[in-house]
PDB file of N, CA and C in Angstrom:
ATOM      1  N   UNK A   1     -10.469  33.392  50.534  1.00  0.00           N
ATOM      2  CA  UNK A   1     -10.860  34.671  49.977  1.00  0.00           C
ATOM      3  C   UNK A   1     -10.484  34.710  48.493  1.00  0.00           C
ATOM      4  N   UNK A   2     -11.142  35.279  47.616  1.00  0.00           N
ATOM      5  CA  UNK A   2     -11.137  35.467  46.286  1.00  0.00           C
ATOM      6  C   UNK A   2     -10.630  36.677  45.998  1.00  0.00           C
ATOM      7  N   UNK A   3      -9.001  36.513  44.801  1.00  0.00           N
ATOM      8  CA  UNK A   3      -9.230  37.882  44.393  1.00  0.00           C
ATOM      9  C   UNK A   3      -9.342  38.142  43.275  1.00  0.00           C
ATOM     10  N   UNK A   4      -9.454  39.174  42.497  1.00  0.00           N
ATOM     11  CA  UNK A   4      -9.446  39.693  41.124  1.00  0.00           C
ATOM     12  C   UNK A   4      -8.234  40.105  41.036  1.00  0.00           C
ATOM     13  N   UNK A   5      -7.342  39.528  40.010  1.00  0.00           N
ATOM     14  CA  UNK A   5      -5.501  40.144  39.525  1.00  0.00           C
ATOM     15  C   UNK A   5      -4.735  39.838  38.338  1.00  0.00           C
ATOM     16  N   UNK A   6      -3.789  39.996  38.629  1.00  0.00           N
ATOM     17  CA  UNK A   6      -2.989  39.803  36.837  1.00  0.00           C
ATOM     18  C   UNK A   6      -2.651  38.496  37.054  1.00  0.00           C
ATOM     19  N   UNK A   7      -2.358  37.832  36.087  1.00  0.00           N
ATOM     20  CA  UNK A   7      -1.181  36.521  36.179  1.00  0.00           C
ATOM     21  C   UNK A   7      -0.436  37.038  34.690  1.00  0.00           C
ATOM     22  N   UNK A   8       0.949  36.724  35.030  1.00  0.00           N
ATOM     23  CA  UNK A   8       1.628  37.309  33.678  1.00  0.00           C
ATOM     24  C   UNK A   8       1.744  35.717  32.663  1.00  0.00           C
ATOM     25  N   UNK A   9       1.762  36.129  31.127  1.00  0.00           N
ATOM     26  CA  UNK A   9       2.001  35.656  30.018  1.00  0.00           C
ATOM     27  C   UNK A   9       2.613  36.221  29.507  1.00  0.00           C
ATOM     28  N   UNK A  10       3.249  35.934  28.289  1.00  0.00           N
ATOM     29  CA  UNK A  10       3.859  36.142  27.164  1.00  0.00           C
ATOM     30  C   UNK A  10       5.574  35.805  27.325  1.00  0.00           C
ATOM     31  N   UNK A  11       6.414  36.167  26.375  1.00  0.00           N
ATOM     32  CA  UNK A  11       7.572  35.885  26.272  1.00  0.00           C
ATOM     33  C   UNK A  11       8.536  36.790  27.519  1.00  0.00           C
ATOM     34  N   UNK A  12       9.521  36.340  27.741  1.00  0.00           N
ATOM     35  CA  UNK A  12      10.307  37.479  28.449  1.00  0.00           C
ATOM     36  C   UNK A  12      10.556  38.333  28.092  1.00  0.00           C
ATOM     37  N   UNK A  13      10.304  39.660  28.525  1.00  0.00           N
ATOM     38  CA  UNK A  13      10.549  41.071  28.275  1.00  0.00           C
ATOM     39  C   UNK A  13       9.482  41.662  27.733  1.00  0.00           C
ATOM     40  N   UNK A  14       7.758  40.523  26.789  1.00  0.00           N
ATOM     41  CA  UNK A  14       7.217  40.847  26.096  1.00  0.00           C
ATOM     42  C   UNK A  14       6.102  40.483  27.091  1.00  0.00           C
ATOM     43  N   UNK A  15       6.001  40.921  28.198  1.00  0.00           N
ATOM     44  CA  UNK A  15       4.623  40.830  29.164  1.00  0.00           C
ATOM     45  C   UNK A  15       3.213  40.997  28.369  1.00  0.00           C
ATOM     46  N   UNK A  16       2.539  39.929  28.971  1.00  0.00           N
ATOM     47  CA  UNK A  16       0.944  40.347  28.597  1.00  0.00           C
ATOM     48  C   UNK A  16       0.193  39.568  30.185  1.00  0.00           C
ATOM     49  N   UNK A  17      -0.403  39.832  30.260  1.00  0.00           N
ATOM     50  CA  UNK A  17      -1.349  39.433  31.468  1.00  0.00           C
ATOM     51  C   UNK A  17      -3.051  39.247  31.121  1.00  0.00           C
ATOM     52  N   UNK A  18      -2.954  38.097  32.134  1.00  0.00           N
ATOM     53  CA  UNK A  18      -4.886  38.001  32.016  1.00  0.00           C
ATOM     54  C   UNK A  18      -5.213  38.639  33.069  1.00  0.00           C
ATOM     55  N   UNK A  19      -6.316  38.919  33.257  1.00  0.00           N
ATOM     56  CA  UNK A  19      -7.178  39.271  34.163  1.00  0.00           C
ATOM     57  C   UNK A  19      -7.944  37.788  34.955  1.00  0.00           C
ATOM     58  N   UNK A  20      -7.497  37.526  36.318  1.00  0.00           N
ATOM     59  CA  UNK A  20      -8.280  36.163  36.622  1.00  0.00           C
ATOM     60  C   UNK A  20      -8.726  36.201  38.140  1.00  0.00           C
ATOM     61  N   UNK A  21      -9.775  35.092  38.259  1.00  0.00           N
ATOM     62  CA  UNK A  21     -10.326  35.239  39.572  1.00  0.00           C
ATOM     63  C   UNK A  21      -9.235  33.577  40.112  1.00  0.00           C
ATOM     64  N   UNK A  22      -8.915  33.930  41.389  1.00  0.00           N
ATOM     65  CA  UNK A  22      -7.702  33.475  41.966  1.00  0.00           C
ATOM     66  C   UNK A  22      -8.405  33.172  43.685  1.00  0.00           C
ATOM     67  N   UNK A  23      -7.884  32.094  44.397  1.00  0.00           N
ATOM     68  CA  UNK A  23      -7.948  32.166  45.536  1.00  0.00           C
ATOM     69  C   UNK A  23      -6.367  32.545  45.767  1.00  0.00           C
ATOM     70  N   UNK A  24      -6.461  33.723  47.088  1.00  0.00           N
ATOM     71  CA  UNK A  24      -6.221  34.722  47.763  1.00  0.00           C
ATOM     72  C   UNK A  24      -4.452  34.147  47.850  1.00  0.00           C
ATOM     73  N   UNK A  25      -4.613  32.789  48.021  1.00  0.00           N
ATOM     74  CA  UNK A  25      -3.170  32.497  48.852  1.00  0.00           C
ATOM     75  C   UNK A  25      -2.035  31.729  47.609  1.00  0.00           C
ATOM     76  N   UNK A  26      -2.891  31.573  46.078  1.00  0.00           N
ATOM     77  CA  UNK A  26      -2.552  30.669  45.084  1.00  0.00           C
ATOM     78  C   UNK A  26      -1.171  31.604  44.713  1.00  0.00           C
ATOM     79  N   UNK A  27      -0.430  31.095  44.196  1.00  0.00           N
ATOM     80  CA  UNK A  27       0.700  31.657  43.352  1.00  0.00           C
ATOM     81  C   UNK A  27       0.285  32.516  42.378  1.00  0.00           C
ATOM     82  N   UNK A  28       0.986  33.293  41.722  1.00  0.00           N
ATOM     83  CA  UNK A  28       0.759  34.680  40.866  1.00  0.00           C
ATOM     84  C   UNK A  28       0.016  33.417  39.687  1.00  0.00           C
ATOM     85  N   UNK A  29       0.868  32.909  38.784  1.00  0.00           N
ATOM     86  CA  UNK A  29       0.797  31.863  37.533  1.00  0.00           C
ATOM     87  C   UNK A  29       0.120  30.789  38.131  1.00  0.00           C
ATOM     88  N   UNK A  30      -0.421  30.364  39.138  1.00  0.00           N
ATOM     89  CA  UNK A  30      -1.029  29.324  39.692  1.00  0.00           C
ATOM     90  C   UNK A  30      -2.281  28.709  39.182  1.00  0.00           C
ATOM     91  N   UNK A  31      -3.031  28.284  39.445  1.00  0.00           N
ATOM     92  CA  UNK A  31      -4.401  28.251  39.180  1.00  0.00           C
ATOM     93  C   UNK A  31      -5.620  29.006  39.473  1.00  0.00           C
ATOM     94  N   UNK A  32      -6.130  29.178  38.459  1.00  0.00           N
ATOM     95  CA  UNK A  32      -7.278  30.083  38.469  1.00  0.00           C
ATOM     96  C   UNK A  32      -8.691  29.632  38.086  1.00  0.00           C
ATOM     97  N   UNK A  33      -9.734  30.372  39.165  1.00  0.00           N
ATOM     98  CA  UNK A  33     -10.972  29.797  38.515  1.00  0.00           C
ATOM     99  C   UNK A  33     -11.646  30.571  37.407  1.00  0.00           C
ATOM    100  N   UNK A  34     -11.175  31.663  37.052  1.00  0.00           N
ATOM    101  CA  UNK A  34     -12.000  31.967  35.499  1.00  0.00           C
ATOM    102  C   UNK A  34     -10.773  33.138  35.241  1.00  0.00           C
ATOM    103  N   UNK A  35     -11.168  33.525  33.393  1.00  0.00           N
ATOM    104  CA  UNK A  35     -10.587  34.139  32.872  1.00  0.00           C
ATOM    105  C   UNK A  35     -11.501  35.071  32.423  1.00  0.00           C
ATOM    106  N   UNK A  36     -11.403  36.767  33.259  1.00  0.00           N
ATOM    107  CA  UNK A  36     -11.977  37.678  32.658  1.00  0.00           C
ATOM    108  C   UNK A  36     -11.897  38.535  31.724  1.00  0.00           C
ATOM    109  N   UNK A  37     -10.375  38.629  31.278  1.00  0.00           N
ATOM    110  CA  UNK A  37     -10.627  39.482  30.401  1.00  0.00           C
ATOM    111  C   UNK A  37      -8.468  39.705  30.133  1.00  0.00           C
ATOM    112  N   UNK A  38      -7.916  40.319  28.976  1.00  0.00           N
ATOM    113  CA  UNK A  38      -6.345  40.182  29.032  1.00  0.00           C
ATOM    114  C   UNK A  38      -6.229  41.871  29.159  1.00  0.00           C
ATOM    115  N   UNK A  39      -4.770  42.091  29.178  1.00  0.00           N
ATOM    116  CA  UNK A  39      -4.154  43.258  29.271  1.00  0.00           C
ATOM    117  C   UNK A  39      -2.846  43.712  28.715  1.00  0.00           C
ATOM    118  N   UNK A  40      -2.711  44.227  27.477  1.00  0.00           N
ATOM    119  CA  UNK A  40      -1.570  44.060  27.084  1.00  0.00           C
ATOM    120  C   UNK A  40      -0.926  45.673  26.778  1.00  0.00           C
ATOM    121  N   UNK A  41       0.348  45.438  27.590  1.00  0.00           N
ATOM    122  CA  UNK A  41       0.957  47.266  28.563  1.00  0.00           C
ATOM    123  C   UNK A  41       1.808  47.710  27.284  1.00  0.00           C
ATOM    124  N   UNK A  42       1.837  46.619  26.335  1.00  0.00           N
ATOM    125  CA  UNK A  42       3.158  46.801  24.978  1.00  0.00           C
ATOM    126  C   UNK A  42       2.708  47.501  23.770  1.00  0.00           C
ATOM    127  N   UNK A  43       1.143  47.746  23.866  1.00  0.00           N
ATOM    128  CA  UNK A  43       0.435  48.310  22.663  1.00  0.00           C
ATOM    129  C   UNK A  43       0.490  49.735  22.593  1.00  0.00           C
ATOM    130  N   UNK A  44       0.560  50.656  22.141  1.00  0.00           N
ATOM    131  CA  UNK A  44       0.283  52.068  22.425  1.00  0.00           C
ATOM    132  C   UNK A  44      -1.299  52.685  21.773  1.00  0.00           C
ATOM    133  N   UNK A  45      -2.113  52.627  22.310  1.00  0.00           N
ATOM    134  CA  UNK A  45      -2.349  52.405  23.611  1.00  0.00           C
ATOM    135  C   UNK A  45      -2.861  51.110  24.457  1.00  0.00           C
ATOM    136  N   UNK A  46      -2.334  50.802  25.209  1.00  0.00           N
ATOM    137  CA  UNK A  46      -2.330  50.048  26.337  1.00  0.00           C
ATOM    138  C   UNK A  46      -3.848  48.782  25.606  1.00  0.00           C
ATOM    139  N   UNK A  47      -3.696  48.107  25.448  1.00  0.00           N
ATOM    140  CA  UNK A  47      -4.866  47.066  25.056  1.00  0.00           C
ATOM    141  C   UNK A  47      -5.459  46.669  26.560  1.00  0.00           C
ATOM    142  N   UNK A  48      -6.599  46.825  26.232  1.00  0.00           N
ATOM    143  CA  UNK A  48      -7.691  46.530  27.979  1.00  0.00           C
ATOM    144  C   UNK A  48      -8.986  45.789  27.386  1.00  0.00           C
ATOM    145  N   UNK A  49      -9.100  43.994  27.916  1.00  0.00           N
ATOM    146  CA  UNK A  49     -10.098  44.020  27.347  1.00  0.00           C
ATOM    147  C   UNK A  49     -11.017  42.848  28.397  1.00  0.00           C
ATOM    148  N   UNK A  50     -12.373  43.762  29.006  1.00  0.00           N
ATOM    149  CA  UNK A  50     -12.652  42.758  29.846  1.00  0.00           C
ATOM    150  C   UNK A  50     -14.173  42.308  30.052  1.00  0.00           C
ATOM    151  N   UNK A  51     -14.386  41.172  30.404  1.00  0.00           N
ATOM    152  CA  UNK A  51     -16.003  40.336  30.091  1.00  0.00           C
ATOM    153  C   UNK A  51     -16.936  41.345  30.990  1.00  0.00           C
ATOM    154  N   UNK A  52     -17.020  42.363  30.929  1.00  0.00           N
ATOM    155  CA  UNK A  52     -17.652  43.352  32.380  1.00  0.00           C
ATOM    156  C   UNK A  52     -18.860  42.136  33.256  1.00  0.00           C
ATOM    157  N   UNK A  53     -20.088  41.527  32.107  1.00  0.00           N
ATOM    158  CA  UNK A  53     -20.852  40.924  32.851  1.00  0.00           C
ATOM    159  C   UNK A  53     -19.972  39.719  33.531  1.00  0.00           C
ATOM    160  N   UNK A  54     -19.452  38.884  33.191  1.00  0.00           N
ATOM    161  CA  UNK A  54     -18.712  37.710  33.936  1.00  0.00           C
ATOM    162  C   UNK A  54     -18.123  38.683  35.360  1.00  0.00           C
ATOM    163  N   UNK A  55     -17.220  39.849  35.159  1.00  0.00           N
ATOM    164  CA  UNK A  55     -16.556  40.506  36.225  1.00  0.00           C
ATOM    165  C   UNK A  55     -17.673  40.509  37.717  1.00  0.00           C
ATOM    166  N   UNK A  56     -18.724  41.468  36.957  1.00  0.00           N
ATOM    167  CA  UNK A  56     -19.503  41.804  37.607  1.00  0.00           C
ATOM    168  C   UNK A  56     -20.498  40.658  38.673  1.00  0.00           C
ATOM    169  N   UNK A  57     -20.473  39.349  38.371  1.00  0.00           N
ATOM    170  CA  UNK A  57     -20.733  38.513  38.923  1.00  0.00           C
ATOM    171  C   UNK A  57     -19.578  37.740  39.480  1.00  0.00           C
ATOM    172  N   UNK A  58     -18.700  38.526  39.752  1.00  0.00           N
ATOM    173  CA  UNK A  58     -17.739  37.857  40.721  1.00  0.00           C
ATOM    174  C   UNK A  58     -17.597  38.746  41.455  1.00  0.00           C
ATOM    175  N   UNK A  59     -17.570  40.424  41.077  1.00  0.00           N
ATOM    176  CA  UNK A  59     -17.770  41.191  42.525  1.00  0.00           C
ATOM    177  C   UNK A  59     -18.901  40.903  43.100  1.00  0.00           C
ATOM    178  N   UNK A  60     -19.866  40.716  42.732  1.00  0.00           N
ATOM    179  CA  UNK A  60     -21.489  40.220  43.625  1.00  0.00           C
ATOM    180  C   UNK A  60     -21.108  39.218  44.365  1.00  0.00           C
ATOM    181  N   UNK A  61     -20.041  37.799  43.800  1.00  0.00           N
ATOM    182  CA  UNK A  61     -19.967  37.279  44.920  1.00  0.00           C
ATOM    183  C   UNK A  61     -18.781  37.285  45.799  1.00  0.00           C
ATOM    184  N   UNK A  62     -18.045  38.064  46.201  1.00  0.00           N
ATOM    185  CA  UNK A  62     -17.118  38.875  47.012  1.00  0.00           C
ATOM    186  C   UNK A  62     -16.086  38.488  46.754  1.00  0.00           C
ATOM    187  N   UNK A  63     -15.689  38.554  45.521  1.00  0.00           N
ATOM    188  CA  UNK A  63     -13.911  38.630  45.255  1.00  0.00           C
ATOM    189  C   UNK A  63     -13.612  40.038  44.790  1.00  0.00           C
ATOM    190  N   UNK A  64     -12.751  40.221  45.641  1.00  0.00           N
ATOM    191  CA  UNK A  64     -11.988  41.938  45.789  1.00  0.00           C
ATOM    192  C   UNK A  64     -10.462  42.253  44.436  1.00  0.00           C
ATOM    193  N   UNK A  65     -10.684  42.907  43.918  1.00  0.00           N
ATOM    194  CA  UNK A  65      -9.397  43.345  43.213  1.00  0.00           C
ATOM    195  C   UNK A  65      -8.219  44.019  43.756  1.00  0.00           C
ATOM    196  N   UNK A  66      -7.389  43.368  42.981  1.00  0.00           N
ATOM    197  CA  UNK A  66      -6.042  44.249  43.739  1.00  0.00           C
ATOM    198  C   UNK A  66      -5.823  45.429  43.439  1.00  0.00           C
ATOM    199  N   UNK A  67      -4.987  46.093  43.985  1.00  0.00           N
ATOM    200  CA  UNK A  67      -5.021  48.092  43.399  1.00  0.00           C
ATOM    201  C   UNK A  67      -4.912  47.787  41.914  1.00  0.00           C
ATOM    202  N   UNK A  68      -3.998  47.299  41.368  1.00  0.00           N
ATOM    203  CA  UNK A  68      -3.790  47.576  39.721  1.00  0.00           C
ATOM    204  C   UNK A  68      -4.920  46.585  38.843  1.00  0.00           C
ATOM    205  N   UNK A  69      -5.758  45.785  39.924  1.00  0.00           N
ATOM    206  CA  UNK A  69      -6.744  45.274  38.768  1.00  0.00           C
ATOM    207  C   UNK A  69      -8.120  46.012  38.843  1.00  0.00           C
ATOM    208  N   UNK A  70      -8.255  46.624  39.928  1.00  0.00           N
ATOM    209  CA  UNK A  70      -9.019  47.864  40.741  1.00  0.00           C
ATOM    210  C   UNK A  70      -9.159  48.958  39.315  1.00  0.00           C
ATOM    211  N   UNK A  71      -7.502  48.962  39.350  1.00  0.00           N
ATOM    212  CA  UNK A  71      -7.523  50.396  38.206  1.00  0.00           C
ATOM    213  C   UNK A  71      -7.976  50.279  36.390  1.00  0.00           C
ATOM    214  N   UNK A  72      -7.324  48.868  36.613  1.00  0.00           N
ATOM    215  CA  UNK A  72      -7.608  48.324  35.156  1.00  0.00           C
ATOM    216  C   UNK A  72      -9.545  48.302  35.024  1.00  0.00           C
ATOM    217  N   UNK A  73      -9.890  48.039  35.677  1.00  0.00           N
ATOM    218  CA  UNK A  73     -10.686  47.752  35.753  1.00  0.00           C
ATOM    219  C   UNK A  73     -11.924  49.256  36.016  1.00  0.00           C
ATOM    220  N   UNK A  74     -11.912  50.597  36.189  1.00  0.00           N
ATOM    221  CA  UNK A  74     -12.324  51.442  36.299  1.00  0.00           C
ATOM    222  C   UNK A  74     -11.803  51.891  35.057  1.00  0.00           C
ATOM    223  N   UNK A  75     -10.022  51.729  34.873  1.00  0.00           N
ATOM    224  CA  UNK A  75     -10.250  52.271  33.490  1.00  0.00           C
ATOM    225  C   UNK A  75     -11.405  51.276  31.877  1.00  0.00           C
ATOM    226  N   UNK A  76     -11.358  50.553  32.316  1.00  0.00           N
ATOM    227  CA  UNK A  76     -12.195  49.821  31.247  1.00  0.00           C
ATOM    228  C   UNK A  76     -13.786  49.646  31.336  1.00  0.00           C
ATOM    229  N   UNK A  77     -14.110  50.374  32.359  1.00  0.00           N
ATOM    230  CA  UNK A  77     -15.381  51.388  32.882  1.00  0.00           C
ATOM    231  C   UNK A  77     -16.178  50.053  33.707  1.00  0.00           C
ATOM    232  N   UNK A  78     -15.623  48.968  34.156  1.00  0.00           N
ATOM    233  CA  UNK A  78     -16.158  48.063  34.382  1.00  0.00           C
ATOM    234  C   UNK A  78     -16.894  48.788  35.479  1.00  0.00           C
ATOM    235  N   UNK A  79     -16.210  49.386  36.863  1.00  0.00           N
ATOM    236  CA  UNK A  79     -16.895  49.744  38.278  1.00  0.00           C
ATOM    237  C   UNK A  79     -16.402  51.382  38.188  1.00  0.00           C
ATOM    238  N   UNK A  80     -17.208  51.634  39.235  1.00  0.00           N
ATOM    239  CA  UNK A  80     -16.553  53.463  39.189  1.00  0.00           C
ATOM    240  C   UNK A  80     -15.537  53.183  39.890  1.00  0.00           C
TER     241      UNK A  80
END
């Protein structure tokens, strides 16, 4: 199963995260098959930035997001 989620980057204490499509059972930092888009929680406001068409052809082919990439992802108007 495929999901849509964070994997964290950046320095310690200085989080940034990508947005990536992941099989279901891989480790958080593991391997990933694409990079949609990053997220960075340290900016005010919040930096959100994501490929909507690439996304959108990975929900067509049934990889599900997790609640917080769900949200990231409505907030960045990708899905309702």
């Amino acid at each position: 199963m495929l999901k849509i989620r964070l994997s964290r980057t950046g320095a310690p204490k200085k989080a940034k995260y990508r947005l990536v499509v992941a099989e279901a059972r891989s480790p958080r930092d593991g391997r990933s098959l694409d990079i949609l888009g990053h997220f960075d929680p340290m900016t005010d406001p919040e930096t959100i930035v994501i490929d909507a068409e690439k996304t959108q052809g990975w929900l067509d082919k049934g990889a599900k997001p997790t609640d917080t990439a769900a949200r990231l992802l409505k907030k960045a108007g990708v899905t309702r």
